[in-house]
Protein backbone atom coordinates (compact mmCIF):
# COMPACT_ATOMS: atom_id res chain seq x y z
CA UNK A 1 50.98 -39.40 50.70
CA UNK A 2 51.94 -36.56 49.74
CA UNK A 3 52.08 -37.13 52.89
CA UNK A 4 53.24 -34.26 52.21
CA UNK A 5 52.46 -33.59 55.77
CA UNK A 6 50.46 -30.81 54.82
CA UNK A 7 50.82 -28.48 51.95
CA UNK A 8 52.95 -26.32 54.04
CA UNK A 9 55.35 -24.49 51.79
CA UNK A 10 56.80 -21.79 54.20
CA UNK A 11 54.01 -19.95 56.07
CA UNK A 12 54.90 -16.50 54.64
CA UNK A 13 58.11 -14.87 54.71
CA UNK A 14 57.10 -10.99 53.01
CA UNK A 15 58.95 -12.46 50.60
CA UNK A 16 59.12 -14.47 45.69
CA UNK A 17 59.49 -15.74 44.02
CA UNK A 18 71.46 -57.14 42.02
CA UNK A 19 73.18 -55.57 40.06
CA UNK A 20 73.08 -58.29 37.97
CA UNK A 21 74.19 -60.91 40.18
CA UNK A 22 74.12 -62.03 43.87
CA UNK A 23 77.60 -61.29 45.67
CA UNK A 24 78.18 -63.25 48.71
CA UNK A 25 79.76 -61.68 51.77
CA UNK A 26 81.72 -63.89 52.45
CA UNK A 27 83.29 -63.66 48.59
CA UNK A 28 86.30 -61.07 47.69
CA UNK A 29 84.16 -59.57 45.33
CA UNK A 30 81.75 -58.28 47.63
CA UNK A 31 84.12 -55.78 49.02
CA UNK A 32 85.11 -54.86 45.27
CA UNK A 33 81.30 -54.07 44.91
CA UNK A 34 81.26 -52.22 48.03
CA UNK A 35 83.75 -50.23 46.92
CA UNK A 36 82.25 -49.68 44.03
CA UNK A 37 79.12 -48.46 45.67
CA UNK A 38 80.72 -46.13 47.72
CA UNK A 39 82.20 -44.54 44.51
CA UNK A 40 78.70 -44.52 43.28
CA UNK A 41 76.71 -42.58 45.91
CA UNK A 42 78.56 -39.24 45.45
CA UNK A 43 77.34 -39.15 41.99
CA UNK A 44 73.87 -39.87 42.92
CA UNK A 45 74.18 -37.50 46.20
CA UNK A 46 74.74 -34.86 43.52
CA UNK A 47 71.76 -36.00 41.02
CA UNK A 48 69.43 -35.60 43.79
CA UNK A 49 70.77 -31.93 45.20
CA UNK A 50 70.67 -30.92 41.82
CA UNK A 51 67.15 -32.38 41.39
CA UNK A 52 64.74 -29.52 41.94
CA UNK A 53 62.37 -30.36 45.00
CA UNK A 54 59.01 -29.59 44.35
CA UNK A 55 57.01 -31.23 45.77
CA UNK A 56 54.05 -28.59 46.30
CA UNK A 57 54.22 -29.13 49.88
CA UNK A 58 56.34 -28.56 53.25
CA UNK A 59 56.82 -31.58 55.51
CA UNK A 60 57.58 -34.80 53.41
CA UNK A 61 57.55 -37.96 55.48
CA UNK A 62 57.13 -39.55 52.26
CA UNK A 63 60.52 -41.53 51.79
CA UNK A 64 60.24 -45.20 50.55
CA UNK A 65 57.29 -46.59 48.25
CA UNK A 66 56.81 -49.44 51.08
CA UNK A 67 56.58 -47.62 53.86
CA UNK A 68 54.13 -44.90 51.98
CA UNK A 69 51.62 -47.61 51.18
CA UNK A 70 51.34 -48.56 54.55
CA UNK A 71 50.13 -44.85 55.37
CA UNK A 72 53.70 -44.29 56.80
CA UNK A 73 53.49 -46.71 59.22
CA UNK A 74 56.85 -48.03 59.53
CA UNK A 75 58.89 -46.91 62.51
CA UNK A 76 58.48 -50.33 64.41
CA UNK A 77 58.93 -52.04 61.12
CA UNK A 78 61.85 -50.02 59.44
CA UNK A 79 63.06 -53.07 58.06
CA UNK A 80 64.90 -51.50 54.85
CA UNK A 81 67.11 -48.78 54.27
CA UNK A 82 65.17 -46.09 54.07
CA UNK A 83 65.28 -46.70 58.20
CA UNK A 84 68.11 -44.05 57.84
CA UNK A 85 65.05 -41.36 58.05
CA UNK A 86 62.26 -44.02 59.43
CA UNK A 87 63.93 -45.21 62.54
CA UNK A 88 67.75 -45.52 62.30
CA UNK A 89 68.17 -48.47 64.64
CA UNK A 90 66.27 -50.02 62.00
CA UNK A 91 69.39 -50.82 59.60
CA UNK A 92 70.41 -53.29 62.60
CA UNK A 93 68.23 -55.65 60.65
CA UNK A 94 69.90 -55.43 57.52
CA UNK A 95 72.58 -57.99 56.68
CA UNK A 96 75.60 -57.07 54.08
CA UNK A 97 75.40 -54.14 51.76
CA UNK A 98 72.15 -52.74 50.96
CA UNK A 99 71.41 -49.54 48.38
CA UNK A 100 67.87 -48.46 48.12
CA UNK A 101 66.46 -45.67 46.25
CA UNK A 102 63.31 -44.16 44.38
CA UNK A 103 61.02 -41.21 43.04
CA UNK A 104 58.07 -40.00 44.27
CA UNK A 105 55.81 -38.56 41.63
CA UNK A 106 53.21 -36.09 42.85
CA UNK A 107 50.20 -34.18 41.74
CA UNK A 108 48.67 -31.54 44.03
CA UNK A 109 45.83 -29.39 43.37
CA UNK A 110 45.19 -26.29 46.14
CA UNK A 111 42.17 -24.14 45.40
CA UNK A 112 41.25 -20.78 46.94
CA UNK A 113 37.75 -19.35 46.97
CA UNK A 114 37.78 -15.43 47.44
CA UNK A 115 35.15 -14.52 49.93
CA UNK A 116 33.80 -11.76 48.33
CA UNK A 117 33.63 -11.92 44.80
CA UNK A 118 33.18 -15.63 44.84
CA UNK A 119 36.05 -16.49 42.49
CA UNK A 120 38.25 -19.83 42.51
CA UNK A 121 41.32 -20.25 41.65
CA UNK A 122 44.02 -22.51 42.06
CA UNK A 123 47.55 -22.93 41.83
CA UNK A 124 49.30 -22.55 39.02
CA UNK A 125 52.33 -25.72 39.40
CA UNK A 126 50.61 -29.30 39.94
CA UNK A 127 53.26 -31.77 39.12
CA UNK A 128 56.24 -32.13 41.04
CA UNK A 129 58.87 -35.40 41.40
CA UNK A 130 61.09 -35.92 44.94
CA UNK A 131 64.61 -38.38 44.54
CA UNK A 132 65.63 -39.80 47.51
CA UNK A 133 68.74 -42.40 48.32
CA UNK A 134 69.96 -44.72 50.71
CA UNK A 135 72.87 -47.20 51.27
CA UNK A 136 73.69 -49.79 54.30
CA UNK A 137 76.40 -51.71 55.60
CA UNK A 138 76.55 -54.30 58.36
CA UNK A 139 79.66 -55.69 59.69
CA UNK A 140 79.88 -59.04 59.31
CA UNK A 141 81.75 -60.01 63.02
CA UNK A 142 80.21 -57.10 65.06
CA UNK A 143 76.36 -55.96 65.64
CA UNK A 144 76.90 -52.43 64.04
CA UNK A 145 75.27 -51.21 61.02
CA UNK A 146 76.29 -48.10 59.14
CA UNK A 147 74.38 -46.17 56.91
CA UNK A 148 74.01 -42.74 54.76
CA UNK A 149 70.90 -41.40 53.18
CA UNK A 150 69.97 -38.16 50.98
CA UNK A 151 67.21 -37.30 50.89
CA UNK A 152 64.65 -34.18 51.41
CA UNK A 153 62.45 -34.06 54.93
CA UNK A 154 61.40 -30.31 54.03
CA UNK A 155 60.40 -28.77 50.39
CA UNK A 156 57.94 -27.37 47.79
CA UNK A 157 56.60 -24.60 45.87
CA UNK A 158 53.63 -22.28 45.03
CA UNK A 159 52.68 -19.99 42.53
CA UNK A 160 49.35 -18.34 42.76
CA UNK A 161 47.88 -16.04 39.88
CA UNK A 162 48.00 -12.17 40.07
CA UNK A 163 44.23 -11.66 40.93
CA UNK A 164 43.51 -14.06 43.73
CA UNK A 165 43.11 -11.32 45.90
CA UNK A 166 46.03 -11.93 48.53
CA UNK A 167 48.74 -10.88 46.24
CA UNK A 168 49.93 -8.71 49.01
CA UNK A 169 50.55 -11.53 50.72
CA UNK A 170 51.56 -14.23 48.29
CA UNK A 171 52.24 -14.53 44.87
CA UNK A 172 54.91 -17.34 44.62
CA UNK A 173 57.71 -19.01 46.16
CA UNK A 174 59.62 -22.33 47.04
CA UNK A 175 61.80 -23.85 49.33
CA UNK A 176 64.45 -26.66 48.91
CA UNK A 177 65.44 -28.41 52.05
CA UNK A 178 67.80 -31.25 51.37
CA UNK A 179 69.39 -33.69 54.15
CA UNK A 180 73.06 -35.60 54.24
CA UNK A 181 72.24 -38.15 56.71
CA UNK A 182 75.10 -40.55 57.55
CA UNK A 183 73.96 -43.00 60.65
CA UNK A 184 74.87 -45.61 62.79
CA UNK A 185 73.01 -48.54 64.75
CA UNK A 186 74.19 -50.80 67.21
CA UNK A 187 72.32 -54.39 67.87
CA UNK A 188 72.39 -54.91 71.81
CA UNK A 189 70.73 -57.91 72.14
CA UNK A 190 68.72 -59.88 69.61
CA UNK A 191 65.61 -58.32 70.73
CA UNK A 192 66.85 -54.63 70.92
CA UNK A 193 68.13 -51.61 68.65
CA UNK A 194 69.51 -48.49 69.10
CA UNK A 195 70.34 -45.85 66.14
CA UNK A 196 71.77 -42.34 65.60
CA UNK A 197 72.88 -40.06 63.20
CA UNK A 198 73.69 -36.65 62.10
CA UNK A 199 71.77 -34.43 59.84
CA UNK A 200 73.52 -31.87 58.00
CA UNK A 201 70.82 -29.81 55.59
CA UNK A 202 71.12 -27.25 53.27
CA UNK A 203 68.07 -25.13 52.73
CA UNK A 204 67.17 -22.29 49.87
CA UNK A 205 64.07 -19.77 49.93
CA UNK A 206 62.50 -17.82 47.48
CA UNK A 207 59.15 -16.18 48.13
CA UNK A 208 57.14 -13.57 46.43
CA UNK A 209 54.39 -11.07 47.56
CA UNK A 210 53.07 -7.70 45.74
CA UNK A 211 52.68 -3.92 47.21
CA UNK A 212 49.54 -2.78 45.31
CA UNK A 213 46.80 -3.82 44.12
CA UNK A 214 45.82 -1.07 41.81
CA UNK A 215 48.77 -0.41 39.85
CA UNK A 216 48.18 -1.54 36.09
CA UNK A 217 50.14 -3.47 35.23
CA UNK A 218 51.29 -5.43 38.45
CA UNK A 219 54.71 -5.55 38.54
CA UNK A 220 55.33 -4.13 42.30
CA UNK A 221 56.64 -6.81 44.25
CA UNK A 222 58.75 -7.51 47.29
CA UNK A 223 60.99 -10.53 46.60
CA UNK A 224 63.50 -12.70 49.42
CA UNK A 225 66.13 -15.34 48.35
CA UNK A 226 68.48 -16.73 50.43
CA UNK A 227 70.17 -19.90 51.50
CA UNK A 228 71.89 -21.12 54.29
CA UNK A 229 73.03 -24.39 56.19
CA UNK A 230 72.26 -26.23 59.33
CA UNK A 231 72.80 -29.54 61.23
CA UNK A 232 70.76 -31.48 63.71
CA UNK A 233 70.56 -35.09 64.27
CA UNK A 234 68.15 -38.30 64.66
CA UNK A 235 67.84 -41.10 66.75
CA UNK A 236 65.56 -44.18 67.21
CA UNK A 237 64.96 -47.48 69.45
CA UNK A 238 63.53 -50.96 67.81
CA UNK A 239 62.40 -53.33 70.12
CA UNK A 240 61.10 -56.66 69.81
CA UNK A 241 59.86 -58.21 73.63
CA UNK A 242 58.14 -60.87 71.43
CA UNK A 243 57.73 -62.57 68.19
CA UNK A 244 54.82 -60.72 67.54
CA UNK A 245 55.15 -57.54 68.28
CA UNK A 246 57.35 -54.84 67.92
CA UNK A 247 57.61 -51.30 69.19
CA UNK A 248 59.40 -48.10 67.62
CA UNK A 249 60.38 -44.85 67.94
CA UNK A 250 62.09 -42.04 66.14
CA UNK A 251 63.12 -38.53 67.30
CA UNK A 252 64.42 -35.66 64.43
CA UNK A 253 65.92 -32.57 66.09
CA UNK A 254 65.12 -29.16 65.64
CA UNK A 255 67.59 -27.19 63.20
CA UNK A 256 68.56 -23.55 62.98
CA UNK A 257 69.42 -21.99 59.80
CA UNK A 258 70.64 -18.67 58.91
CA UNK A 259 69.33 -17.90 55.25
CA UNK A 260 72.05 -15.18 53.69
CA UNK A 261 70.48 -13.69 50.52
CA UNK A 262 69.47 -10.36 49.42
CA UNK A 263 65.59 -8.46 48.68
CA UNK A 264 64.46 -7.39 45.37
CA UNK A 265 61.81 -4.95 45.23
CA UNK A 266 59.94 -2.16 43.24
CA UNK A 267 57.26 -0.06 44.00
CA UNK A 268 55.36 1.85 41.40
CA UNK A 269 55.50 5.96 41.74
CA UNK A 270 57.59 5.64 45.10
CA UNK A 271 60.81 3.50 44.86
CA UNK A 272 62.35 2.71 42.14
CA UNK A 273 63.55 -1.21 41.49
CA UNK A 274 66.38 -2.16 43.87
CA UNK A 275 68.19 -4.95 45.76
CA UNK A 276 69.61 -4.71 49.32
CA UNK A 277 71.83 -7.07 51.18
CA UNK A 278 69.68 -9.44 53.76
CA UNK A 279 69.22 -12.49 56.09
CA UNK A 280 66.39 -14.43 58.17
CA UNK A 281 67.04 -16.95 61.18
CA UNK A 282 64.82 -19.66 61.14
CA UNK A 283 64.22 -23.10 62.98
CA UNK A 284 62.81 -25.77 61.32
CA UNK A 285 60.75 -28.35 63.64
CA UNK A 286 61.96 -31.55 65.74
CA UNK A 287 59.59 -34.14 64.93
CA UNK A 288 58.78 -37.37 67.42
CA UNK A 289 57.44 -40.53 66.21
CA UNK A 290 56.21 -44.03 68.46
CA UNK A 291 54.57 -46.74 66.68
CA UNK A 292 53.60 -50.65 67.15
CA UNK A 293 53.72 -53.31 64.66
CA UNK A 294 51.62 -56.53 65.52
CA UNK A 295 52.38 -59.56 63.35
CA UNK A 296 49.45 -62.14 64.21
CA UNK A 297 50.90 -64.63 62.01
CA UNK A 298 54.30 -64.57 59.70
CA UNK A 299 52.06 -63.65 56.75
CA UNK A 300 50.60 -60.06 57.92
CA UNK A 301 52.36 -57.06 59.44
CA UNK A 302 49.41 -54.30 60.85
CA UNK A 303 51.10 -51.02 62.60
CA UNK A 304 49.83 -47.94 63.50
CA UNK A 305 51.86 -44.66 64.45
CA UNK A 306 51.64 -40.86 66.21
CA UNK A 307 53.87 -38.55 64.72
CA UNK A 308 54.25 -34.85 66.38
CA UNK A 309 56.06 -32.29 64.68
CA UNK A 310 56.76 -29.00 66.78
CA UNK A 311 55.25 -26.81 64.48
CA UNK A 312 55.69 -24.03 67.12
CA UNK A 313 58.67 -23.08 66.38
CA UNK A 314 57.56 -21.09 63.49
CA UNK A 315 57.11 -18.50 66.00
CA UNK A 316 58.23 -14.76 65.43
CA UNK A 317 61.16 -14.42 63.08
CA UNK A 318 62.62 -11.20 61.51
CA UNK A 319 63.60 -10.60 57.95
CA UNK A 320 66.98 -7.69 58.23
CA UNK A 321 68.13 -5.86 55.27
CA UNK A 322 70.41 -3.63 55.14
CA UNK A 323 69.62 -0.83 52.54
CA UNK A 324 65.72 -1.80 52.89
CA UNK A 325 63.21 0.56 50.80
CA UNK A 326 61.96 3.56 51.61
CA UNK A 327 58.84 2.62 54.06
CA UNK A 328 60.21 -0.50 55.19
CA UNK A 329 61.98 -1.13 58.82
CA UNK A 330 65.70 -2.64 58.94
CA UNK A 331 63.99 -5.40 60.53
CA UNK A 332 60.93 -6.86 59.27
CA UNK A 333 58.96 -9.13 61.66
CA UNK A 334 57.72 -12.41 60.36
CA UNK A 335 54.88 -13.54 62.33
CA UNK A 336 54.09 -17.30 61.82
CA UNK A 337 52.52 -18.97 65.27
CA UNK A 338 52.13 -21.77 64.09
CA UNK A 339 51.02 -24.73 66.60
CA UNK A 340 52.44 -28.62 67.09
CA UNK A 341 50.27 -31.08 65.22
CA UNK A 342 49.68 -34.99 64.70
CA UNK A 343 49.79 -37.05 61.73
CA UNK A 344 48.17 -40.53 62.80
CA UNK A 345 49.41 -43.58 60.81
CA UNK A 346 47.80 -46.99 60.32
CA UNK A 347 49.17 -49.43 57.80
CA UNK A 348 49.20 -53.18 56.82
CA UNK A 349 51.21 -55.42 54.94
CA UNK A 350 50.25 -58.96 53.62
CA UNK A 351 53.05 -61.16 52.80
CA UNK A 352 53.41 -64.26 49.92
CA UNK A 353 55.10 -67.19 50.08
CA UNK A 354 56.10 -66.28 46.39
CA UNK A 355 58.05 -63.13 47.74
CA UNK A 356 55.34 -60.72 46.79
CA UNK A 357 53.21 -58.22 49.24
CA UNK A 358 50.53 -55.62 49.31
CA UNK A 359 50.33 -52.85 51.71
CA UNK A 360 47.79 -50.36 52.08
CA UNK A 361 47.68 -47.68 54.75
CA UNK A 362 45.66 -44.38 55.87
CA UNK A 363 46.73 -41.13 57.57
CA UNK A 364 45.18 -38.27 59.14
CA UNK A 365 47.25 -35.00 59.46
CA UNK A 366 45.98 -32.17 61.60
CA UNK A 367 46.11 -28.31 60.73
CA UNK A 368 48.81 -26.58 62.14
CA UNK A 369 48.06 -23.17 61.00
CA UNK A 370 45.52 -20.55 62.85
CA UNK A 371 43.45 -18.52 61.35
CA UNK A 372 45.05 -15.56 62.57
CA UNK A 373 48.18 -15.90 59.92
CA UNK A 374 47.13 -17.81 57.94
CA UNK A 375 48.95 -17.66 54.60
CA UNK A 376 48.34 -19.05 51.20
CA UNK A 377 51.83 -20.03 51.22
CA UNK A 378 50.81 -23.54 53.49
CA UNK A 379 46.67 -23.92 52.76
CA UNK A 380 47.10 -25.67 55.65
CA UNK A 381 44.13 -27.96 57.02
CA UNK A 382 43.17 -31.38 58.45
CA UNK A 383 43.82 -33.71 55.60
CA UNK A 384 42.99 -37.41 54.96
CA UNK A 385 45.43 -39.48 52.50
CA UNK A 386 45.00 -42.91 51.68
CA UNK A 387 47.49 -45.60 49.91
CA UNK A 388 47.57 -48.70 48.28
CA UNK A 389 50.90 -50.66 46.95
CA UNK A 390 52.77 -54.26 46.21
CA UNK A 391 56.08 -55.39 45.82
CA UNK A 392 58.86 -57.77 46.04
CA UNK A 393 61.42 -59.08 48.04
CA UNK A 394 64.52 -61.17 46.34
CA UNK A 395 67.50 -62.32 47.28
CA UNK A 396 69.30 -59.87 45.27
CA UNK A 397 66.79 -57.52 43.86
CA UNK A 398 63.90 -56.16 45.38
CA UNK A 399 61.19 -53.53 44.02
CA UNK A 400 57.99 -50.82 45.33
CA UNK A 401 55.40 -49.53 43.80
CA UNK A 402 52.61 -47.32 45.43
CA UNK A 403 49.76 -45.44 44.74
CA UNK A 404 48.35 -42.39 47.55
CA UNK A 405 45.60 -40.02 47.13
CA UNK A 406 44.92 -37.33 49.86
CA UNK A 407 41.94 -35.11 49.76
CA UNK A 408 40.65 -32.38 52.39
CA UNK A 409 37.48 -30.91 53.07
CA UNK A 410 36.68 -27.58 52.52
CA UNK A 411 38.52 -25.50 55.10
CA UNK A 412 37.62 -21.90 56.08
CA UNK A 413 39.24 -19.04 56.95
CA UNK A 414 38.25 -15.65 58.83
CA UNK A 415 39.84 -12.92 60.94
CA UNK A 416 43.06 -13.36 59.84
CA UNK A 417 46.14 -10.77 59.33
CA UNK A 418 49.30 -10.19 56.74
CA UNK A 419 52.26 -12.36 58.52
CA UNK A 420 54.62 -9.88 57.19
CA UNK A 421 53.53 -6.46 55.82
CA UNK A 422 57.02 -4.71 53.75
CA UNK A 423 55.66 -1.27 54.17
CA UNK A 424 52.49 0.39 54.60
CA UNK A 425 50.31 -0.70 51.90
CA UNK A 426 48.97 -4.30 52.79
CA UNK A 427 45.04 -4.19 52.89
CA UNK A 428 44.62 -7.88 51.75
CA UNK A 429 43.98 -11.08 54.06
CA UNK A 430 44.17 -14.76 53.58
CA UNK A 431 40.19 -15.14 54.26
CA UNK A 432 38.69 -17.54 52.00
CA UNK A 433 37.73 -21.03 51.56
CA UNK A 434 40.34 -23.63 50.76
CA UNK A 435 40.73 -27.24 49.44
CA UNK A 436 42.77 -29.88 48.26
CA UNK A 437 43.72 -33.23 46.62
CA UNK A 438 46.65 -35.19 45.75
CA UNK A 439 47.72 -38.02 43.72
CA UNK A 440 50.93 -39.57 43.52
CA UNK A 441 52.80 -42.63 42.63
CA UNK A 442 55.90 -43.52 44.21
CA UNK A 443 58.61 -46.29 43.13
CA UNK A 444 61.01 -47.17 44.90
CA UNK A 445 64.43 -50.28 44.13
CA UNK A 446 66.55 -51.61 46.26
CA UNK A 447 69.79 -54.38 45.88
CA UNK A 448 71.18 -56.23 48.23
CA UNK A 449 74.82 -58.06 48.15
């Protein structure tokens, strides 16, 4: 979905801008190719940092083509690689070596309604494309699985044109969040998993907002970049009491990041265009995720999931500089409050004797945003996505392809406040109507030897 758990870019910072044949284990070769993998990853580790992440939104549970057409559904299934970020015990299912990667393709549309001059207008990127990799390897004597996956949890962008109205507020920005996440899982007893890893991130902001509105032409503006990096960790518990049913769940920690960059600024007729030294502490969310998966018969797989991300700790945060311009405070507070929300998950999975499947899956994803700061910067709102995919399962080669469209009615805002005001000019609010849709196709390959 885009499940892009919400088009939340960052609420507001004052801020701009197989393989082409089957190895056996059991064969010398397959430790060549292992080997050979391992070489691998680092080069595509690098292709995806290096890939831009824009993916128009802020929270992307959106990892593997499966798991998205079953409405992301799959933290009692996590029966592929991409477990690494599902439900890390999950890889204790995996047998050999197993490398699984993809691209999800998205199209977002956000639209803004001013209030009082009736005007829409919407943003001004819509197409946007998220890598993501994985690799596993399961001992062949013991019960432990080890894996590594790359991969970005957090990311997006927005660019809004000059005359929305909120410029004050927001013009542009974007934020790349990417994750290094090597894990481990440990099979206990036939029936029950247990997973962990580490998650070391590197994240980079840019946001945008303007000081007047008057000024012809409009080139005041109060810029932030900075970048900065942060670790946490994950950790998960597959169970299976019975042949038929499975139960899951998946906990992400919070992480704390220092972002070291610098302001760039101008103000017509007052301050001249400058740069000064500064740095904002943030802390992303820890995320919790339970789920069943009942399998009636060998042939169907129907799970449904409550995920809770912490939202709240986009509390108060404060943006120093050192040198700031003339009207602005040393330390410029950052008011977010933003408030924990659910994304519910419901998926199925139909399974072929000829090694094919279709999934299809629906999620609902609360607001997390009030009113009172609201900020162009997430649009946030209740949002529906649905999804619809097949794909195959080989020995050596397997293969996903899904299609997810999310949609939103229209959501409303009043009352509500700058975040962050860089001086004494802002007169603007976020109050408007809102809306959104999304369309994206993700593919995802895998090999297994």
């Amino acid at each position: 979905m885009a499940v892009i758990k919400k088009n939340k870019l960052l609420a507001s910072p004052p801020i701009k801008d197989k393989l082409a044949t089957k190895i056996h284990s059991d064969r010398p070769g397959s430790r060549i190719m292992s080997r050979n993998i391992l070489k691998f990853l680092p080069i595509a580790f690098t292709s995806a940092l290096a890939g831009n992440v824009l993916a128009n939104g802020f929270a992307l549970p959106d990892q593997d083509a499966f798991a998205t057409a079953r409405g992301e559904a799959f933290v009692a299934t996590a029966d592929n690689a991409s477990a690494i970020f599902y439900n890390p015990a999950g890889i204790a299912q995996l047998q050999g070596d197993n490398l699984r990667g993809g691209i999800y393709g998205l199209y977002i549309n956000t639209a803004y309604q001013n209030p009082s001059t009736g005007n829409v207008y919407h943003s001004n990127r819509h197409f946007f494309g998220v890598p993501q990799i994985f690799y596993t390897h399961t001992l062949e004597n013991l019960p432990v699985s080890f894996g590594l996956g790359v991969y970005a949890p957090f990311g997006g962008t927005m660019d809004w044109p000059q005359d929305t109205g909120f410029r004050q507020i927001a013009i542009s920005g974007s934020l790349k969040y990417i994750t290094v996440n090597p894990a481990v899982a440990w099979k206990i007893l036939p029936s029950l998993s247990v997973g962990a890893g580490v998650m070391v991130n590197y994240v980079n902001l840019k946001t945008s907002q303007g000081f007047f509105t008057t000024a012809s032409p409009l080139i005041n503006f109060f810029d932030f970049s900075g970048d900065g990096w942060s670790a946490g960790y994950n950790a998960g518990i597959l169970w299976k009491p019975v042949k038929q049913l499975s139960f899951g769940v998946n906990f992400r920690s919070s992480a704390n990041v220092n972002l070291n960059g610098q302001t760039h600024y101008e103000r017509p007729f007052t301050v001249p265009e400058g740069h000064s030294t500064a740095n904002m502490s943030m802390k992303f969310p820890w995320t919790a995720v339970g789920g069943i998966s009942y399998r009636p018969t060998k042939n169907w797989n129907l799970e449904f999931d409550a995920n809770y991300t912490d939202w709240s700790s986009f509390g108060n945060f404060n943006l120093h500089e050192q040198n700031p311009p003339s009207g602005t405070p040393n330390n410029l507070p950052v008011r977010f409050q933003w408030q924990g929300s659910w994304m519910y998950e419901f998926g199925m999975t139909r399974y072929f004797d000829s090694g094919w499947h279709a999934s299809a899956g629906y999620a609902f994803n609360e607001n997390s945003v009030p009113n009172k700061y609201y900020t162009p910067w997430a649009s946030d709102m209740d949002r529906h996505f649905f999804s619809i995919g097949t794909g195959f399962s080989g020995k050596t080669f397997d293969f996903d392809a899904t299609f997810q469209f999310g949609f939103d009615r229209d959501h409303v805002v009043t009352g509500s406040h700058s975040s962050a005001a860089p001086g004494t000019f802002i007169s603007q609010s976020a109050d408007g109507k809102y809306g959104f849709t999304s369309a994206a196709i993700f593919v995802t390959g895998g090999v297994h030897f």
